[in-house]
Protein backbone atom coordinates (compact mmCIF):
# COMPACT_ATOMS: atom_id res chain seq x y z
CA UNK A 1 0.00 0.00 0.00
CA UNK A 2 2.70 2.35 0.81
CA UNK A 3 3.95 1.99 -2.73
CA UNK A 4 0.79 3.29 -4.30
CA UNK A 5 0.97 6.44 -2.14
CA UNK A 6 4.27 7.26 -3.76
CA UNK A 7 3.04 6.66 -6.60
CA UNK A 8 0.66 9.11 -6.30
CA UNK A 9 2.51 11.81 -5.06
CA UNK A 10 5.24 11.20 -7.55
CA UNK A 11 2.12 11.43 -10.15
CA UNK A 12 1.75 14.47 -8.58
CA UNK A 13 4.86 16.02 -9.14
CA UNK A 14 4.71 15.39 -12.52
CA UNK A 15 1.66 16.34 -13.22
CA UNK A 16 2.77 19.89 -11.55
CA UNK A 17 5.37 20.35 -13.93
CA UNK A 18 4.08 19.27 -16.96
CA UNK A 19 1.67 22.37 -16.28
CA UNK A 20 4.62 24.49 -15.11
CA UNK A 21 6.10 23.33 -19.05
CA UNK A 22 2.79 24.18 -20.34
CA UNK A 23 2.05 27.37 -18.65
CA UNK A 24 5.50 28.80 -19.41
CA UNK A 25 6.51 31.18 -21.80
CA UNK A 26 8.99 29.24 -23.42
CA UNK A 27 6.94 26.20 -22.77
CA UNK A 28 4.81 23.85 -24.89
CA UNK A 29 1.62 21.42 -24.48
CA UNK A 30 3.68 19.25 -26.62
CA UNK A 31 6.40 19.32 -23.92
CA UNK A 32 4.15 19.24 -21.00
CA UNK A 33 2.85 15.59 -22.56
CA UNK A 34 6.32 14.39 -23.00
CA UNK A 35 7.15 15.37 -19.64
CA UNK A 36 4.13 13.79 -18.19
CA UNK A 37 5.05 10.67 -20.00
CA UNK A 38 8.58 10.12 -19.96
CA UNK A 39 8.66 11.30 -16.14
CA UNK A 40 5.36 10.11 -14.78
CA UNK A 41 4.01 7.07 -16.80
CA UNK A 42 6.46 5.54 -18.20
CA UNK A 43 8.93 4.89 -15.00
CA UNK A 44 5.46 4.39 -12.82
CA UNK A 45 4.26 1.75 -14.94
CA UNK A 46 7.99 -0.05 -14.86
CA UNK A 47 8.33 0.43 -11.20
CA UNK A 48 4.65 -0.65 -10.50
CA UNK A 49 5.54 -4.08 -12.44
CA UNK A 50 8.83 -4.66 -11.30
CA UNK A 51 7.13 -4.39 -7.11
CA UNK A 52 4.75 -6.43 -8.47
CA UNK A 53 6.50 -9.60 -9.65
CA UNK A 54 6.83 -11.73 -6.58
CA UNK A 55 2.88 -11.23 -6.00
CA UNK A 56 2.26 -12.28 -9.25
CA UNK A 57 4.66 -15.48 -8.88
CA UNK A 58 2.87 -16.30 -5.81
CA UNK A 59 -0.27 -16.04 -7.60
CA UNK A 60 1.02 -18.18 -10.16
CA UNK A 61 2.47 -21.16 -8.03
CA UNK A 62 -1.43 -21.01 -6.38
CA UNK A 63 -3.21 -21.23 -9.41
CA UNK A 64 -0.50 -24.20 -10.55
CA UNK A 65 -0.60 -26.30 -7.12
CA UNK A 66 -4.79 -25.57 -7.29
CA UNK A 67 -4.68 -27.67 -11.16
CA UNK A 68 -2.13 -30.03 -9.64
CA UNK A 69 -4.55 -30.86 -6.60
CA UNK A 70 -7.71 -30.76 -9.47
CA UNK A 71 -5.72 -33.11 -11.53
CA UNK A 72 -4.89 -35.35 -8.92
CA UNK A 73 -8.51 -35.42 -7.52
CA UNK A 74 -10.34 -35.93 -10.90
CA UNK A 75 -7.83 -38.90 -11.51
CA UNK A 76 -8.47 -40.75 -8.53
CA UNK A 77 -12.40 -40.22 -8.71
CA UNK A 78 -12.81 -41.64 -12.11
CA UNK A 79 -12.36 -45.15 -12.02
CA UNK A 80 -11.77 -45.94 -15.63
CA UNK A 81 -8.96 -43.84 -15.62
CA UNK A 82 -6.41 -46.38 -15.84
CA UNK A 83 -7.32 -46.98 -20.32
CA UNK A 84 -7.98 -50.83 -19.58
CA UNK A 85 -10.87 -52.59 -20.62
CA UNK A 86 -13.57 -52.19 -18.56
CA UNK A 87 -14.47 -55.72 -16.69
CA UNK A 88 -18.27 -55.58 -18.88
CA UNK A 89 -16.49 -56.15 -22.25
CA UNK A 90 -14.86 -59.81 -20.32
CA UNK A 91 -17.85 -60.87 -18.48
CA UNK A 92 -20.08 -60.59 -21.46
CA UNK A 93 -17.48 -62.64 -23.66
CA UNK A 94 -16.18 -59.99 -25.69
CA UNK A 95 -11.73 -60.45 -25.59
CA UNK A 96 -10.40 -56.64 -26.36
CA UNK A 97 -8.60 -57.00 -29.22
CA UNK A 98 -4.70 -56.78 -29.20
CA UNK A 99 -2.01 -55.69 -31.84
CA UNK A 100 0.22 -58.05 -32.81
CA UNK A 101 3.76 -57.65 -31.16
């Protein structure tokens, strides 16, 4: 949380002096957007993704370990799982038929 308050405030700062650059004499709108882009949104958006990576990892290794336990549970509910022939086909007489080795 305390990350998005300086983020904010560093927002802020730019935002103040891309209208100082647009307000001045010498000053442009065309220079107050590169300033508010190349000093606010583009570093923001790096820094906010960089402090961001080890939540996302965590969120990643959840989602994995939460299709691991899925995977495990729907393969030990279904009982035909295994790809043999079910024990129907021999009782009524039917053999499953084999390729030749």
């Amino acid at each position: 949380m305390a990350v998005y308050l300086v983020v904010i405030g560093w927002m802020y700062v730019v935002l103040m002096m891309s209208v100082a650059e647009a307000t001045n004499t010498t000053g442009t709108v065309l220079g107050a957007i590169v300033t508010f882009f190349l000093y606010g949104v583009l570093p923001v958006a790096l820094v906010v993704y960089l402090m961001r990576t080890p939540q996302r990892r965590k969120a990643l290794k959840a989602r994995e370990a939460a299709e691991q336990r899925e995977a495990t549970t729907a393969a030990s509910s279904d009982p035909d799982a295994g790809g043999h022939a079910s024990g129907a086909a021999e009782a009524s007489g039917i053999t499953p038929v084999r390729k030749e080795p």
